[in-house]
Protein backbone atom coordinates (compact mmCIF):
# COMPACT_ATOMS: atom_id res chain seq x y z
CA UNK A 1 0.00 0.00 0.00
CA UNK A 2 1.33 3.60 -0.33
CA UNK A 3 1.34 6.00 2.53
CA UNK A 4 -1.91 7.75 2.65
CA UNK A 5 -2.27 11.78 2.43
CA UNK A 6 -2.28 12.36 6.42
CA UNK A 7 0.39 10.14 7.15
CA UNK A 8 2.40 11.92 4.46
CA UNK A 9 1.46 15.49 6.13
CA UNK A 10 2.24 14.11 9.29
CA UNK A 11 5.51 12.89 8.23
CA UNK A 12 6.41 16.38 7.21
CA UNK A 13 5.74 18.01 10.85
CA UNK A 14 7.79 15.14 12.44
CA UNK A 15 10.70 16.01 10.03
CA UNK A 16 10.57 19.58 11.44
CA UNK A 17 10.19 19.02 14.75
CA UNK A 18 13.32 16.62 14.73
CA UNK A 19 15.55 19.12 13.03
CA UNK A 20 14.22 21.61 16.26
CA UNK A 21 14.92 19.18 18.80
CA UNK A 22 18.64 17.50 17.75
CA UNK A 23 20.36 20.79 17.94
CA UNK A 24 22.54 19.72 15.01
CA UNK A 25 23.40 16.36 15.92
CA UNK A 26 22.69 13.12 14.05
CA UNK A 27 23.97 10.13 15.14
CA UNK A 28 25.20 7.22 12.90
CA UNK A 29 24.23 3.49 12.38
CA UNK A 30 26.55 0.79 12.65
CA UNK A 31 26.00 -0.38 9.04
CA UNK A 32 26.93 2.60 7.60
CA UNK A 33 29.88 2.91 9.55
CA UNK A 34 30.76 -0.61 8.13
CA UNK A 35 30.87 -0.07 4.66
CA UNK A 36 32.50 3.49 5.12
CA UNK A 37 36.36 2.90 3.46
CA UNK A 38 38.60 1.35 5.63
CA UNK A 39 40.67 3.29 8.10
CA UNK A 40 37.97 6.30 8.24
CA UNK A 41 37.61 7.92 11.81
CA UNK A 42 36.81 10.86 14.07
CA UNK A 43 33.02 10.99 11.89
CA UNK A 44 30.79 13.65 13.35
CA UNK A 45 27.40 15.12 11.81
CA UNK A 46 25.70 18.48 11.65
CA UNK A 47 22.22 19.72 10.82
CA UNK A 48 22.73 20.42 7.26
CA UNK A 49 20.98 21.97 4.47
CA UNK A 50 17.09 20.94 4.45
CA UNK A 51 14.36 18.97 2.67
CA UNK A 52 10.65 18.39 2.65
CA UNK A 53 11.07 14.03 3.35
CA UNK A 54 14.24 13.76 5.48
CA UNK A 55 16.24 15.64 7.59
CA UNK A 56 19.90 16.11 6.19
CA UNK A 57 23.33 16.56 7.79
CA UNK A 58 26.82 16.85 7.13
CA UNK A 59 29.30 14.59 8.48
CA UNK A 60 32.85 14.93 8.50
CA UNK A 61 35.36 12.87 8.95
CA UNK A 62 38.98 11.24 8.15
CA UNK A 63 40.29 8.34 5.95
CA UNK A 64 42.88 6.56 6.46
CA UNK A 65 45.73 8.65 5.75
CA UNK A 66 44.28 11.65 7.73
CA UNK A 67 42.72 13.48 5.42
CA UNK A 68 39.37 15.17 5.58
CA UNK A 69 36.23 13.18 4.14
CA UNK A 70 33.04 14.60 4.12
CA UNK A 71 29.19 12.84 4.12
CA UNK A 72 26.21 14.09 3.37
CA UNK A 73 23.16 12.63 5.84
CA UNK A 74 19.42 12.11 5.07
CA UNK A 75 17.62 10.91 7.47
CA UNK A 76 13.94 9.79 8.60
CA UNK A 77 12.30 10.71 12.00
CA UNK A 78 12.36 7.96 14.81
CA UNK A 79 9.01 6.61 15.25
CA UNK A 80 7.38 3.37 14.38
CA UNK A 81 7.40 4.14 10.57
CA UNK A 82 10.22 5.81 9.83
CA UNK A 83 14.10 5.86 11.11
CA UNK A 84 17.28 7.28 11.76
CA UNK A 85 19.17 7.34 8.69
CA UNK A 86 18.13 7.51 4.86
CA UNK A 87 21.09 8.80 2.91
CA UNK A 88 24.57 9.39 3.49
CA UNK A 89 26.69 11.05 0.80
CA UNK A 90 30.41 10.92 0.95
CA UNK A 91 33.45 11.42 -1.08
CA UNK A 92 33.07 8.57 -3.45
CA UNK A 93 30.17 6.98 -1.81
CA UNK A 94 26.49 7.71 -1.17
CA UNK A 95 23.86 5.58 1.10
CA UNK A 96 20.16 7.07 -0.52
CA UNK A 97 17.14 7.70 0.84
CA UNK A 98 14.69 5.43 3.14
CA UNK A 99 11.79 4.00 2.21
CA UNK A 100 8.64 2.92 4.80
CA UNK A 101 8.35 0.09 5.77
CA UNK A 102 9.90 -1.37 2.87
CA UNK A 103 12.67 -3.16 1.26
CA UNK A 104 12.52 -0.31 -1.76
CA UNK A 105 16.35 -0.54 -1.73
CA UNK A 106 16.57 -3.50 -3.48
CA UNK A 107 14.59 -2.67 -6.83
CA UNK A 108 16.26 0.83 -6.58
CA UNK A 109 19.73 -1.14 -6.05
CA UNK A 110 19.28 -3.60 -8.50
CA UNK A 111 17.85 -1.03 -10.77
CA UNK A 112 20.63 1.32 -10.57
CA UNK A 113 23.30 -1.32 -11.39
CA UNK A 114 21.39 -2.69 -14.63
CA UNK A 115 21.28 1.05 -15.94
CA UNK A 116 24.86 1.98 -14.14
CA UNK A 117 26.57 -1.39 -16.79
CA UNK A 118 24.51 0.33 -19.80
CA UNK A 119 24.88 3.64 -19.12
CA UNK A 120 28.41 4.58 -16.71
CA UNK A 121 28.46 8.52 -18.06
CA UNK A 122 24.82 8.75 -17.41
CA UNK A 123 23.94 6.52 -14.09
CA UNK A 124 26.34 6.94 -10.63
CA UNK A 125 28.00 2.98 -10.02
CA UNK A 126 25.73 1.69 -6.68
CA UNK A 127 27.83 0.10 -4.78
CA UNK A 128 25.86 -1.71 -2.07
CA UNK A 129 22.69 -2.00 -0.28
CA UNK A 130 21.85 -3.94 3.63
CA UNK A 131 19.70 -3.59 6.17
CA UNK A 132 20.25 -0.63 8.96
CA UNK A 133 21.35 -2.48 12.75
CA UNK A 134 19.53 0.02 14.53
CA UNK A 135 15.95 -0.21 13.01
CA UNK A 136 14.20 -3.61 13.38
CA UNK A 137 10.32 -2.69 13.75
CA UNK A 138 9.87 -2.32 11.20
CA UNK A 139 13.45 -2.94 9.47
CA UNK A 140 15.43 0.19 7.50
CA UNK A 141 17.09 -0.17 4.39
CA UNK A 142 20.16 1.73 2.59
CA UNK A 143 22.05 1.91 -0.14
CA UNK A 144 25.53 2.53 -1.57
CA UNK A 145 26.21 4.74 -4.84
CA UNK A 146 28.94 6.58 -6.46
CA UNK A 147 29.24 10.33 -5.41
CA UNK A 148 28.98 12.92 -7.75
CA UNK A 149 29.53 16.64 -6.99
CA UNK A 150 26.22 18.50 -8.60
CA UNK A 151 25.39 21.53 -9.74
CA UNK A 152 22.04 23.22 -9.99
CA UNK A 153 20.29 23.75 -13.26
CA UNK A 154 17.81 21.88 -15.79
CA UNK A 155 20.50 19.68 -18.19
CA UNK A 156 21.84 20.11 -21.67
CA UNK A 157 18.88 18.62 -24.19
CA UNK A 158 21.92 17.52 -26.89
CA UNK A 159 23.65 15.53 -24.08
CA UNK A 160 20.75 14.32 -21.95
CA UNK A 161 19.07 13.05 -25.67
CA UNK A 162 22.04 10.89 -26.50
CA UNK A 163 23.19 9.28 -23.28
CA UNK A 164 19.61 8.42 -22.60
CA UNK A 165 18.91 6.67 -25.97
CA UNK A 166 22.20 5.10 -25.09
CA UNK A 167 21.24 3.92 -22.29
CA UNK A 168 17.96 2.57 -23.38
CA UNK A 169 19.69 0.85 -26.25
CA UNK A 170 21.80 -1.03 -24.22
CA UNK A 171 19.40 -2.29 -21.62
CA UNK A 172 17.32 -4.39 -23.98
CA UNK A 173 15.99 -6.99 -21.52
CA UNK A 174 17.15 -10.41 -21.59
CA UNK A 175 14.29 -12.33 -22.22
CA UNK A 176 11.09 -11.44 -24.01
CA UNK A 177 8.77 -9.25 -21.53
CA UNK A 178 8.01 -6.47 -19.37
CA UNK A 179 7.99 -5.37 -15.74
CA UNK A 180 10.88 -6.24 -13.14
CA UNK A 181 11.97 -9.13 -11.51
CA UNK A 182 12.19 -6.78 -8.02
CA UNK A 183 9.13 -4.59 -6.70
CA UNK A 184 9.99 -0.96 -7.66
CA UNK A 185 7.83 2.32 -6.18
CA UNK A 186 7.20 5.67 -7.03
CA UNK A 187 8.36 7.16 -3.94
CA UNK A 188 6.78 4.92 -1.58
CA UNK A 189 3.57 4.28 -3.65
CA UNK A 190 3.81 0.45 -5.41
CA UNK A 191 3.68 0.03 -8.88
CA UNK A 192 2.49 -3.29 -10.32
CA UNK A 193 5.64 -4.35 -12.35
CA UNK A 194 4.32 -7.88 -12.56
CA UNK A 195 6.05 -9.20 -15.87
CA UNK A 196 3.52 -8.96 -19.14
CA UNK A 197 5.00 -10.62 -22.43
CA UNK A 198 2.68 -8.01 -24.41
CA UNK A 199 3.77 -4.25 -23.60
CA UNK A 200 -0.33 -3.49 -23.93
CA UNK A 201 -1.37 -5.98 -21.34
CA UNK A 202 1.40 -4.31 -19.00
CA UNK A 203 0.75 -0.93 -19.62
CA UNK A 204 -2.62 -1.73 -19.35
CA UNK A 205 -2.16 -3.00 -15.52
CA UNK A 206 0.42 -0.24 -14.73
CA UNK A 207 -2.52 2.36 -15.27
CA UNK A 208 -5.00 -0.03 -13.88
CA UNK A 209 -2.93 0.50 -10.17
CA UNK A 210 -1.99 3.87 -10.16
CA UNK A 211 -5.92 4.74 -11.14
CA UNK A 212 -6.61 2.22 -8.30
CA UNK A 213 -4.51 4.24 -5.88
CA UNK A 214 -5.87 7.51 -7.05
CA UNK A 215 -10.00 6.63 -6.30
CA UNK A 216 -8.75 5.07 -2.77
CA UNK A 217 -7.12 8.52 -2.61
CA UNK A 218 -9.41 10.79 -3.57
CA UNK A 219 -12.49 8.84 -4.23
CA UNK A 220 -14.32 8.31 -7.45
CA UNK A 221 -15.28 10.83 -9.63
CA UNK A 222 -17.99 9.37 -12.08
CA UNK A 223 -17.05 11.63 -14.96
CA UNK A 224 -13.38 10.09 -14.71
CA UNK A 225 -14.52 6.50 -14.33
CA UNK A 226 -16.47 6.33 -17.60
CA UNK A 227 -13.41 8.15 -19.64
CA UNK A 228 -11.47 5.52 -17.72
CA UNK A 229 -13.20 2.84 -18.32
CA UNK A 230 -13.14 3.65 -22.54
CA UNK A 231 -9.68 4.23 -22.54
CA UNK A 232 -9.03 0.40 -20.55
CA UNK A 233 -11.93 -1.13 -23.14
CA UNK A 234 -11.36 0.68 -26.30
CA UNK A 235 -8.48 3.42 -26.10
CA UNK A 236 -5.40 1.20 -24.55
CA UNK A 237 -5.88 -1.55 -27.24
CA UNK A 238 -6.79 0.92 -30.44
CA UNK A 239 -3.29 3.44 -29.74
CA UNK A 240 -0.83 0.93 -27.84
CA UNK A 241 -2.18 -2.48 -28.91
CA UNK A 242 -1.21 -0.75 -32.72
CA UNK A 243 2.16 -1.40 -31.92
CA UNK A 244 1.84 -4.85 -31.57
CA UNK A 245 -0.22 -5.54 -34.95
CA UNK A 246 0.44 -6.09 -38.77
CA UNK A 247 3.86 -8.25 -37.73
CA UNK A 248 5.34 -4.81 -35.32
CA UNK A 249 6.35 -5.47 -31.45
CA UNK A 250 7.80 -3.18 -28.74
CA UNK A 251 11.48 -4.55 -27.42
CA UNK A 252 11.97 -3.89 -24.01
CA UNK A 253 14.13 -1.72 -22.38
CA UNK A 254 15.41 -1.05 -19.31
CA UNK A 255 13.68 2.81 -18.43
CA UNK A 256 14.72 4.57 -15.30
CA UNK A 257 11.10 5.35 -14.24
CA UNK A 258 10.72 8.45 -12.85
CA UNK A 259 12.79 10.83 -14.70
CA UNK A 260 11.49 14.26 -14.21
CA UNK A 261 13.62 17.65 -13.50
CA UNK A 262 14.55 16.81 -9.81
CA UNK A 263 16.29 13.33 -10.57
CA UNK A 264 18.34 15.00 -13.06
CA UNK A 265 21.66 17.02 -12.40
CA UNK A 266 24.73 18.37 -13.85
CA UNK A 267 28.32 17.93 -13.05
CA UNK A 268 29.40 19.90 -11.06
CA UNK A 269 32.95 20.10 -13.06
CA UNK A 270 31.82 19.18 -16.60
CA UNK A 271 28.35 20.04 -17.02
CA UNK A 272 27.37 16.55 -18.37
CA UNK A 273 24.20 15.41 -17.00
CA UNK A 274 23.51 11.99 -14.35
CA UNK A 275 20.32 10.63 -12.89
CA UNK A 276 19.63 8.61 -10.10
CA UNK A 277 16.72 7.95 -7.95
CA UNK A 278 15.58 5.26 -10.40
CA UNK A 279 12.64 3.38 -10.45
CA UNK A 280 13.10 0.64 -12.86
CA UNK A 281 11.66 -1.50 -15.33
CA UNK A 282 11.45 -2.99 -18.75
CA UNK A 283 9.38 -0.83 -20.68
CA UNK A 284 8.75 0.45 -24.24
CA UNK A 285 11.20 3.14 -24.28
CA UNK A 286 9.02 6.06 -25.42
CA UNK A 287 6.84 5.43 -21.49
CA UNK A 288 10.31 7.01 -19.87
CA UNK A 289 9.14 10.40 -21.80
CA UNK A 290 5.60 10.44 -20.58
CA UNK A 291 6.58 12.40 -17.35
CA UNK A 292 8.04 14.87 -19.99
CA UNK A 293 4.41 15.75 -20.75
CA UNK A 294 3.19 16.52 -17.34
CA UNK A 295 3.27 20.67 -16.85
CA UNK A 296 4.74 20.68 -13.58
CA UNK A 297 7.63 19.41 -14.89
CA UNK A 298 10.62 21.50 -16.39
CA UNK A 299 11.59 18.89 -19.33
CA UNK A 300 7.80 19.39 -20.74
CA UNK A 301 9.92 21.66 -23.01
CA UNK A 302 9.44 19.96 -26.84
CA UNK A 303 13.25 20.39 -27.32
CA UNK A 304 13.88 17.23 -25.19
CA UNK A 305 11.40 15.02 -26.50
CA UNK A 306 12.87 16.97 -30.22
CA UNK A 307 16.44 15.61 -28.87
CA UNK A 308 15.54 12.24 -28.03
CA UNK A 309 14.35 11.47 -31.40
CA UNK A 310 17.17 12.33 -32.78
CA UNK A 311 19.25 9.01 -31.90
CA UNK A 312 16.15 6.76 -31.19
CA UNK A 313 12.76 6.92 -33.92
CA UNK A 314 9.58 6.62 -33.23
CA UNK A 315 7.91 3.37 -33.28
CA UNK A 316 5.53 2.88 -36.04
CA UNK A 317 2.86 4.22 -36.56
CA UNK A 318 5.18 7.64 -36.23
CA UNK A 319 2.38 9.92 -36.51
CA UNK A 320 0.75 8.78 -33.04
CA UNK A 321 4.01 9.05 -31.10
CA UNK A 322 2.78 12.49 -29.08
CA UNK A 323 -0.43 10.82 -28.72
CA UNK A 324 1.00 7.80 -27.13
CA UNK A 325 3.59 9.73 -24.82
CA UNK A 326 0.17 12.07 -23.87
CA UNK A 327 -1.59 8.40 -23.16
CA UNK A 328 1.82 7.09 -21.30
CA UNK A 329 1.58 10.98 -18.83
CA UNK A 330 -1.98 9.64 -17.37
CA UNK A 331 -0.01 7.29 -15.46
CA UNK A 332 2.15 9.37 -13.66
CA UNK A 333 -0.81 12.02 -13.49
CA UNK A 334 -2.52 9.78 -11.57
CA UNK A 335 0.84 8.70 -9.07
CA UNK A 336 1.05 12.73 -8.44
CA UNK A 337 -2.72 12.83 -7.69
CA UNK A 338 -2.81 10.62 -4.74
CA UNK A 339 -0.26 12.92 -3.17
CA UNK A 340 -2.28 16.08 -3.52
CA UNK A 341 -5.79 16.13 -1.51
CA UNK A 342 -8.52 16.03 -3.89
CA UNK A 343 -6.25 15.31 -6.78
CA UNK A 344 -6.42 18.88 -8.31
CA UNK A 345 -5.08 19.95 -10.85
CA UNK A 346 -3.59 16.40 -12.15
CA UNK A 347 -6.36 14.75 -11.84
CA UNK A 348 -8.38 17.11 -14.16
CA UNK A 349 -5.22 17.17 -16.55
CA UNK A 350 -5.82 13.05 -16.61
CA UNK A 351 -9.73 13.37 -17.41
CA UNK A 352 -9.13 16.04 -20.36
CA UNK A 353 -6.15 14.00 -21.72
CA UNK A 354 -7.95 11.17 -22.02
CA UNK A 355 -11.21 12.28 -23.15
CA UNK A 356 -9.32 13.97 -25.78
CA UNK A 357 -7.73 11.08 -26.90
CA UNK A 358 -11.15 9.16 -27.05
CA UNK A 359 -12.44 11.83 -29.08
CA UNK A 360 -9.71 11.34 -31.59
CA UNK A 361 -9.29 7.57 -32.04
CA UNK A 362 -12.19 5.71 -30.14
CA UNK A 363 -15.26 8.44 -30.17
CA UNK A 364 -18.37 6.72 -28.80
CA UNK A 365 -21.71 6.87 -30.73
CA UNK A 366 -24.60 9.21 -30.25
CA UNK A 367 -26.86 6.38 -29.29
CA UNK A 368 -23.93 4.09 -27.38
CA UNK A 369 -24.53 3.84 -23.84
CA UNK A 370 -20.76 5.17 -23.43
CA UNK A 371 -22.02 8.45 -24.71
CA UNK A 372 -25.56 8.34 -23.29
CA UNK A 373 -23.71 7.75 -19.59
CA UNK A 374 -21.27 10.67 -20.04
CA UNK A 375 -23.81 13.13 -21.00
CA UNK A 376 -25.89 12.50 -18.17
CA UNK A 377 -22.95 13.58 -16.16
């Protein structure tokens, strides 16, 4: 299950009131101090920096030889749910964020190392991931990746275009299918990643869950259900099931998941762009751009989605490629929507998305119940 509205809004206040009450100080689990490099010593943290999910810190320290080290700290509040210690950043080395309740460290982990082989200018090297000694009730998870010094700013289109159709080009998955062998999240809402051998019957779930999560959410609006419901019975197998007709298929590929604006930064040194926070699995490549399309997003811009096609065409039929991306944004429309009470505004950007689309490709007739239901609405 993902964590509901309150508990998220609740999670927030305890995050403030823990950086009030440590006074600066963080203290460190065990594991982490295990898999630090060997011969580091004298580690201390500091309240550092802030952000809305964790509290951060900075911990310094020395290696072996002496010389400084420094560690960057995320960490969640101690109570039942969440606990000490989410990420830890240091020179070479970072442990990321927690996840509730949940092993989420292990899809992210075994995520990150799939797209890390394809991908090493585009995807920081994990290193690790365990199980925090501290936290039993329930258990805490971490997880070790590369260090890279960012800076801020959205990245170059040219060079994000190319290493990401790289990337996607060597991740072709292993055997015929889609989904992920490991349970991935957005954040810490599930996504049903149960393998599909046909990318429509997967997509077709993936939607099916996230629109599951967004009525327990916010409830059911009837307007939204019937759209819904067409684009499940009659949109879904008209504009993706195309793909898979007339002797085409989709390969899989290994997408990152959730690649919008703030998993996305630029070297610090040499501008080139890396992403992390993955949430992986084998998709058709053009679902990685449907988060492009959402407005709150900075990549909405067409000159990525421009750049992107540059190295990697658009399946056939080419001339429903927006449509299908617009199709692929409902999903992660409806993820954001069960994070904001009532679902506004991405919940209305979901219903006119998709009734547009039904318009175009799978109208209903004037005397169909479809119709008859909608305009009694």
């Amino acid at each position: 299950m993902s964590i509901s509205i309150q508990l998220q809004l609740e999670l927030k206040e305890q995050l403030g009131a823990l950086a009030n009450s440590l006074g600066g100080s963080l203290p460190i689990d065990q594991a982490v101090l295990n898999v630090l490099p060997e011969g580091t010593k004298s580690a201390s943290a500091k309240r550092y920096g802030a952000s809305s999910w964790s509290f951060t810190a900075k911990i310094d320290a020395l290696d072996a030889e002496e010389k400084p080290v420094t560690f960057f700290l995320k960490a969640s509040p101690p109570d039942e749910l969440f606990y000490i210690i989410c990420t830890c950043l240091l020179t070479g080395i970072e442990v990321c964020r927690w996840r509730a309740r949940r092993c989420t460290a292990q899809g992210e982990y075994t995520g990150m190392t799939a797209l890390h082989q394809a991908a090493p200018d585009l995807v920081p090297r994990p290193i690790a991931w365990g199980k925090l000694k501290t936290t039993d009730a329930p258990p805490s998870f971490f997880i070790l990746v590369e260090f890279k010094e960012f800076a801020p700013g959205l990245p170059d289109p040219v060079k994000l275009g190319a290493r990401l159709v790289a990337m996607h080009r060597n991740t072709q998955c292993p055997h015929a299918g889609f989904g992920f062998h490991v349970q991935t999240y957005d954040g810490a809402r599930i996504r049903d990643v149960t393998p599909q051998e046909k990318w429509t019957s997967f997509f077709s779930r993936l939607l099916a869950e996230s629109y599951r999560q967004d009525v327990e959410a916010d409830g059911v609006w009837p307007e939204l259900e019937v759209v819904y419901n067409r684009v499940q019975s009659h949109l879904i197998p008209r504009l993706i099931g195309t793909l898979e007709e007339d002797g085409r298929s989709v390969t899989p590929v290994l997408i990152h998941g959730d690649l919008w604006d703030g998993n996305i930064c630029n070297d610090a040194e040499t501008g080139d762009p890396w992403i992390f926070d993955c949430a992986t699995y084998y998709a058709h490549n053009e679902m990685e751009l449907g988060l492009w399309r959402a407005e709150r997003h900075q990549l909405k811009a067409e000159v990525y989605r421009r750049e992107y096609l540059r190295y990697y065409e658009a399946s056939e039929p080419k001339e429903e490629w927006e449509d299908r991306i617009l199709l692929y944004s409902a999903k992660t429309n409806f993820m954001f929507s069960v994070c904001v009470p009532g679902g506004a505004p991405s919940r209305k950007v979901v219903f006119d998305d998709m009734l547009h689309l039904i318009q175009k490709y799978v109208p209903w007739e004037e005397d169909s119940e479809f119709q008859s239901q909608l305009s009694q609405l």
